[in-house]
N, C-alpha and C. Protein backbone atom coordinates (compact mmCIF):
# COMPACT_ATOMS: atom_id res chain seq x y z
N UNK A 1 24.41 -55.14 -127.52
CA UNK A 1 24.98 -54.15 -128.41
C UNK A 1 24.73 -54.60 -129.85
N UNK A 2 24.55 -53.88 -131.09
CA UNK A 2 24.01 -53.60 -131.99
C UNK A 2 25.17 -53.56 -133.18
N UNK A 3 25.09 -53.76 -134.32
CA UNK A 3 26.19 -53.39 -135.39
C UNK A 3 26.03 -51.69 -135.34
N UNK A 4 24.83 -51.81 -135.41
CA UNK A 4 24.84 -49.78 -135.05
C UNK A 4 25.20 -48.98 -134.42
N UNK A 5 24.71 -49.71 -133.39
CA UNK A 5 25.35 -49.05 -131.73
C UNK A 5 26.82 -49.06 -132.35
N UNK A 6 27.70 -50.12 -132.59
CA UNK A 6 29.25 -49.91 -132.30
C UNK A 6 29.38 -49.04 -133.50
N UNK A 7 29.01 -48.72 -134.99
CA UNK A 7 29.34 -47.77 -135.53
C UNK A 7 28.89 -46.58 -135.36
N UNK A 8 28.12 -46.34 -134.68
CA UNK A 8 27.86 -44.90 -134.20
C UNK A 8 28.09 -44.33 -132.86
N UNK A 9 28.90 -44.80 -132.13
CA UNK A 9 29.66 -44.64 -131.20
C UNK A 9 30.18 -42.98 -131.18
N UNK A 10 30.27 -42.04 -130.00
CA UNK A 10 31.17 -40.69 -130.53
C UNK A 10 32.05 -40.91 -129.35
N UNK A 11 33.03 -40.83 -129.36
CA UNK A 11 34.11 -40.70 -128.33
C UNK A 11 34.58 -39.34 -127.94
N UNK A 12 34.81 -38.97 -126.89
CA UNK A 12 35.21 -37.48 -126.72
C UNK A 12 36.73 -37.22 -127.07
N UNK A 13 37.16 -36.45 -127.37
CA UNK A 13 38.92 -35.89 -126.70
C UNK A 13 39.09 -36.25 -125.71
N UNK A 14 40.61 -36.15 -126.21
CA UNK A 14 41.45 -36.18 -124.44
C UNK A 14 41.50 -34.54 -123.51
N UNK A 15 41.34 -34.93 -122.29
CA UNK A 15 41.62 -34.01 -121.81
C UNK A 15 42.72 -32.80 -122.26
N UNK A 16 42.63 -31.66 -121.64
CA UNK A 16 43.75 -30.61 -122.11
C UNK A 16 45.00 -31.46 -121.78
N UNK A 17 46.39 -31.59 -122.48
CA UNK A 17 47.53 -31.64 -122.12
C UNK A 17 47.63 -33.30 -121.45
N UNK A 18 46.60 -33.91 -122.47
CA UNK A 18 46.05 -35.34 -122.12
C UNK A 18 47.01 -36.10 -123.78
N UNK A 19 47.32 -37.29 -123.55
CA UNK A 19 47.37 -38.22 -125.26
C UNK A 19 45.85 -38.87 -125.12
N UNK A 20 45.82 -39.37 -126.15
CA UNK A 20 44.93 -39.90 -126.61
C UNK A 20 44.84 -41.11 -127.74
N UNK A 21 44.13 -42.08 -128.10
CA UNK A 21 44.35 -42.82 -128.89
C UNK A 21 43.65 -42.32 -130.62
N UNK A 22 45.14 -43.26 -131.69
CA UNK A 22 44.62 -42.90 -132.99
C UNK A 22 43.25 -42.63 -133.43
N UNK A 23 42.30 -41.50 -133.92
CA UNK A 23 41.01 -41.76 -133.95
C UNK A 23 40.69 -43.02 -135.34
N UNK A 24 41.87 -42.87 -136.46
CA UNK A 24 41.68 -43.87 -137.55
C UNK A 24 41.75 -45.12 -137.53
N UNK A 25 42.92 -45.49 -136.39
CA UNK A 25 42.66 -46.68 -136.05
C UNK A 25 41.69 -47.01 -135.34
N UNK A 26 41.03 -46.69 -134.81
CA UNK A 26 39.85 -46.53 -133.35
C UNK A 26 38.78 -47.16 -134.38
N UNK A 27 38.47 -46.21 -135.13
CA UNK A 27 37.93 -45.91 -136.01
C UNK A 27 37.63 -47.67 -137.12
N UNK A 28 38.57 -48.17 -137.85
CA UNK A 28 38.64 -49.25 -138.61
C UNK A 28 38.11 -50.07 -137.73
N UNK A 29 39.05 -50.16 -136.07
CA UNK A 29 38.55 -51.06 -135.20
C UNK A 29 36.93 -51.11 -135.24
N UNK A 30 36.66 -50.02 -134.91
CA UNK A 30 35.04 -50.16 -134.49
C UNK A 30 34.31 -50.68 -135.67
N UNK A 31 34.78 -50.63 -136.76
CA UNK A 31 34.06 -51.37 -138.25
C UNK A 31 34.34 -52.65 -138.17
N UNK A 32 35.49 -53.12 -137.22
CA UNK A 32 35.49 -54.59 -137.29
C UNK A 32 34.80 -55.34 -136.14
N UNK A 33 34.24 -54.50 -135.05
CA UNK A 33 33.77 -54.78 -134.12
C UNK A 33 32.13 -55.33 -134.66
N UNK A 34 31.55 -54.04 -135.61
CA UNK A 34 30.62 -53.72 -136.24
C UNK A 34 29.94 -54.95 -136.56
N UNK A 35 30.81 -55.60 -137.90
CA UNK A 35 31.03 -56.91 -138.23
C UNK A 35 31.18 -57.80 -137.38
N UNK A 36 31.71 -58.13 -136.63
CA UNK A 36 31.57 -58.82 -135.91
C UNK A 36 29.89 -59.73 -135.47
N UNK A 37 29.87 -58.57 -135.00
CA UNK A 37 28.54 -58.74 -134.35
C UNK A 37 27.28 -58.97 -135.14
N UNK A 38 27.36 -58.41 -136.17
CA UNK A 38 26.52 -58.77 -137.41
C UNK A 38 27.24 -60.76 -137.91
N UNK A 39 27.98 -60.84 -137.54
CA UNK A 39 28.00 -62.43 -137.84
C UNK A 39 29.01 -62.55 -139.09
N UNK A 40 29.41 -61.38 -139.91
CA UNK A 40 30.31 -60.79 -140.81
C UNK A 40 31.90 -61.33 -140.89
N UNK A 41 32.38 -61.66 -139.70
CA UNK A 41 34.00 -62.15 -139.58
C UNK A 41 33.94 -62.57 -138.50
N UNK A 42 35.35 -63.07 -138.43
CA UNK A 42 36.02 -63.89 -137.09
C UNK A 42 36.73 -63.71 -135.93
N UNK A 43 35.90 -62.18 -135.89
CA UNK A 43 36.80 -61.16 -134.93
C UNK A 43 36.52 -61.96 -133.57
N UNK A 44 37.07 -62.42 -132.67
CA UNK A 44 37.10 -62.88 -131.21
C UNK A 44 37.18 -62.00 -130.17
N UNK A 45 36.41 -61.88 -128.66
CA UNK A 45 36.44 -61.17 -127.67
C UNK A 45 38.07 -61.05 -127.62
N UNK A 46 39.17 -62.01 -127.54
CA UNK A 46 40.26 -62.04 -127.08
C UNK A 46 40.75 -60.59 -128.41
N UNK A 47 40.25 -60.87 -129.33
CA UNK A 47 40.95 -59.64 -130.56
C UNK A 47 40.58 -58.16 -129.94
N UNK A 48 39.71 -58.36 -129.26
CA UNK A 48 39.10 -56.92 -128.56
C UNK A 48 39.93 -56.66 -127.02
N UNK A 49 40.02 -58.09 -126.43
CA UNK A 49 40.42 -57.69 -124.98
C UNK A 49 42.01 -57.08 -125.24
N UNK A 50 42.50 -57.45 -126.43
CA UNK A 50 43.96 -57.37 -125.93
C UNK A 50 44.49 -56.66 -127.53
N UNK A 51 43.64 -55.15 -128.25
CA UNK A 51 43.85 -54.51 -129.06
C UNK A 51 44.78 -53.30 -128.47
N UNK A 52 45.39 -53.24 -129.38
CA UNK A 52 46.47 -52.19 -128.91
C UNK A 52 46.36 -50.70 -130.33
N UNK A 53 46.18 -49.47 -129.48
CA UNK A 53 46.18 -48.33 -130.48
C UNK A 53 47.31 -47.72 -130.40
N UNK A 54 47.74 -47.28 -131.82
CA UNK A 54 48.83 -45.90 -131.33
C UNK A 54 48.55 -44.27 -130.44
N UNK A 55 48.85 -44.26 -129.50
CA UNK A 55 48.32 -43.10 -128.55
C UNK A 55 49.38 -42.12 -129.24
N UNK A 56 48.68 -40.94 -130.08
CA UNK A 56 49.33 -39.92 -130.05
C UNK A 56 49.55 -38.94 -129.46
N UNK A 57 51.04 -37.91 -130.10
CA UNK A 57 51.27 -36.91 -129.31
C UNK A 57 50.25 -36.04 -129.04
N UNK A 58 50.28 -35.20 -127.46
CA UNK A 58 49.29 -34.01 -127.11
C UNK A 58 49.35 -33.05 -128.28
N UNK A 59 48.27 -32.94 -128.30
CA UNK A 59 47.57 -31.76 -129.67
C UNK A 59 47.53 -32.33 -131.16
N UNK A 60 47.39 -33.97 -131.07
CA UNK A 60 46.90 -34.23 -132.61
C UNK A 60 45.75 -34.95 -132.14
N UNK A 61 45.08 -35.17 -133.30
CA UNK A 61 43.38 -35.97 -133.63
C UNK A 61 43.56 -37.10 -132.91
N UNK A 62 42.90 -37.50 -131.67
CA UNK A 62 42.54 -38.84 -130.61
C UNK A 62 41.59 -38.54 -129.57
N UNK A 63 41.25 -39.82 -129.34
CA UNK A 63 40.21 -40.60 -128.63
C UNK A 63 40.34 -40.43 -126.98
N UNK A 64 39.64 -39.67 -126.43
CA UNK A 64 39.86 -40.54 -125.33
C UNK A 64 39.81 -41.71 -124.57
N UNK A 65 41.08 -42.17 -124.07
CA UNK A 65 41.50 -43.20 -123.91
C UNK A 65 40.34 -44.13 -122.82
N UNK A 66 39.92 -43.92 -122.13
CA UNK A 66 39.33 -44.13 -120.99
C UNK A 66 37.68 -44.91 -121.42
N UNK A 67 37.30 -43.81 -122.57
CA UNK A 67 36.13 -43.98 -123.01
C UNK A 67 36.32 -44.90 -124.26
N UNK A 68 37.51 -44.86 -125.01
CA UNK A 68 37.36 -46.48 -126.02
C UNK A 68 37.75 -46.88 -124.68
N UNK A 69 38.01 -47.78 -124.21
CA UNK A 69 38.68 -48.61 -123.07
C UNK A 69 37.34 -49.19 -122.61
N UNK A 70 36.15 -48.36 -122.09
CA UNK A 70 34.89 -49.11 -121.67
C UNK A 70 34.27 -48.96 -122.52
N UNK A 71 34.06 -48.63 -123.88
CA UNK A 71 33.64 -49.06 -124.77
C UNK A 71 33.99 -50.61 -125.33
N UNK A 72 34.72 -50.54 -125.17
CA UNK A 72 35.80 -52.16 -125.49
C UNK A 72 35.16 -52.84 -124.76
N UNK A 73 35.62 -52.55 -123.61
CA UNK A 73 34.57 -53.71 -122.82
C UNK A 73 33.63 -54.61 -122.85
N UNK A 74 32.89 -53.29 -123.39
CA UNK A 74 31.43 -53.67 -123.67
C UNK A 74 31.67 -54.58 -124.68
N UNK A 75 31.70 -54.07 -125.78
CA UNK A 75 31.99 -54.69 -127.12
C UNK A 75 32.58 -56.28 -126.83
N UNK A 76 33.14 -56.36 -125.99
CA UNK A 76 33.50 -57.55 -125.73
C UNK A 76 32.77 -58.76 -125.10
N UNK A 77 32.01 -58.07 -124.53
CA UNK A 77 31.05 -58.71 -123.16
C UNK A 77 30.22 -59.07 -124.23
N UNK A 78 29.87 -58.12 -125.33
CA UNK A 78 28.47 -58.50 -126.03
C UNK A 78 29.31 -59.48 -127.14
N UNK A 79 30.06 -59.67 -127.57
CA UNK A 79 30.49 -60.68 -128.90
C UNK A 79 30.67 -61.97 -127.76
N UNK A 80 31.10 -62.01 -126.38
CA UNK A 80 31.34 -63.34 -125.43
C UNK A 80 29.42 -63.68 -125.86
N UNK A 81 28.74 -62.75 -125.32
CA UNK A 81 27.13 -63.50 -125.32
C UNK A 81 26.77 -63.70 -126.60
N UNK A 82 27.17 -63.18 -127.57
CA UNK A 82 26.94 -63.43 -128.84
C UNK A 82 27.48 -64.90 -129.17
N UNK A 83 28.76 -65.01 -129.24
CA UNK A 83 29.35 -66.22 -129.64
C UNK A 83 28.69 -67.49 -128.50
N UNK A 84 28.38 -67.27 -127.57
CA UNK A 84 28.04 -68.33 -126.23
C UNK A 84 26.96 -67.73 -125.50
N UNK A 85 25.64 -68.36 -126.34
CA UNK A 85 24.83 -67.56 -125.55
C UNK A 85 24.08 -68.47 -124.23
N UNK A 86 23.47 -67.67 -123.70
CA UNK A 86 23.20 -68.39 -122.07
C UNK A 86 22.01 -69.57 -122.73
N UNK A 87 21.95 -71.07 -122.37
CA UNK A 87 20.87 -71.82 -122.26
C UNK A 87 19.49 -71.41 -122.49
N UNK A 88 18.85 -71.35 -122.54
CA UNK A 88 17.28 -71.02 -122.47
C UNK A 88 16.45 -71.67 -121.64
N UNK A 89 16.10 -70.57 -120.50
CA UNK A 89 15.78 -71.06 -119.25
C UNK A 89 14.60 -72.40 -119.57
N UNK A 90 14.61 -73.40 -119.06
CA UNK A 90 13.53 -74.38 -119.24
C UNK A 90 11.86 -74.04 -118.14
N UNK A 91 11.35 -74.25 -119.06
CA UNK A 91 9.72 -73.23 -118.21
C UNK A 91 9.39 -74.34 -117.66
N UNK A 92 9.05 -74.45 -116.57
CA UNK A 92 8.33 -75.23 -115.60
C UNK A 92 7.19 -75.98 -116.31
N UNK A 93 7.02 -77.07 -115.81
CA UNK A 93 5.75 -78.32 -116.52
C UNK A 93 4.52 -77.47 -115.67
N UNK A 94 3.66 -76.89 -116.67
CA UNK A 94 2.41 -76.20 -115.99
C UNK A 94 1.42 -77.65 -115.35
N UNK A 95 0.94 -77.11 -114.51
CA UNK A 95 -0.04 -78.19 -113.73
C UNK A 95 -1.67 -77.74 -114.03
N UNK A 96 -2.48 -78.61 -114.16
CA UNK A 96 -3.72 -78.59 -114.74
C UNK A 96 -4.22 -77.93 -113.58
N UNK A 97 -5.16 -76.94 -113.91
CA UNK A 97 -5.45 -75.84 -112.74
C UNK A 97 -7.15 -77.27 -112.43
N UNK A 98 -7.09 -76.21 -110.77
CA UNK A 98 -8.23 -76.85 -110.78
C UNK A 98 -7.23 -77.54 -108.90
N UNK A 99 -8.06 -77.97 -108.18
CA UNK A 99 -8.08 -78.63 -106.81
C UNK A 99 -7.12 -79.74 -106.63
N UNK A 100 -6.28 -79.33 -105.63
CA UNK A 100 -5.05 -80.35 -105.62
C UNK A 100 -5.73 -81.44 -104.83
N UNK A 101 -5.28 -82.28 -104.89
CA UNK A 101 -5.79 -83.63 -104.20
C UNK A 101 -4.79 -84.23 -103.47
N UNK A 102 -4.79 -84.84 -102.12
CA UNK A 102 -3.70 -84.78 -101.28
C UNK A 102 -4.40 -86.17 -100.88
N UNK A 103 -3.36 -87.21 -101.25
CA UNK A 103 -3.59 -88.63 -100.42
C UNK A 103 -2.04 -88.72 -99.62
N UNK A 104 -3.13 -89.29 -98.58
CA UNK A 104 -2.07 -89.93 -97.52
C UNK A 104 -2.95 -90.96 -97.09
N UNK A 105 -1.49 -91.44 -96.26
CA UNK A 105 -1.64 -93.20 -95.96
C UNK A 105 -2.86 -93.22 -94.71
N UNK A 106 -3.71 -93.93 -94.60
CA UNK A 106 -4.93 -93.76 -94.14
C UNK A 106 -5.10 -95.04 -92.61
């Protein structure tokens, strides 16, 4: 995931007669996610796993909940590989091409 990717994110509504989360807070969040990932601040997977929004009442401006929720996820999964990234596989010792030669005890 991308500083781009997380600011250009669109989240849908909540369902009819659904809550939904603040879109402004949603919103700041995803600018700090943004940063993040660009190397910008000290935002931590744990600041993502365990963010809390105000879910407003049915029929004002929010997020559906479901879709920031695996959005988060993600966002999280990618700042864990970001901050700790995997080893770099070690490439095998190439062998000089050309006719193997096989001794045994005679």
């Amino acid at each position: 995931m991308t500083p781009d990717e997380a600011r250009s994110i669109a989240f849908g509504k909540p369902r009819f007669g659904r809550r939904g989360y603040n879109e402004d807070e949603v919103d700041a969040f995803l600018d700090l996610i943004a940063e993040a990932l660009a190397g910008r601040n000290i935002l931590t997977p744990d600041d993502i796993h365990y963010v809390e929004f105000t879910i407003m009442p049915v029929g004002m401006r929010s997020y559906d909940q479901a879709q920031v929720d695996l959005f988060l996820d993600e966002a999280e999964a990618a700042l864990v590989e970001l901050r700790n990234p995997r080893p770099a596989e070690v490439e095998e010792e190439r062998r000089p091409q050309g006719p193997r030669k096989w001794f045994g005890r005679g």
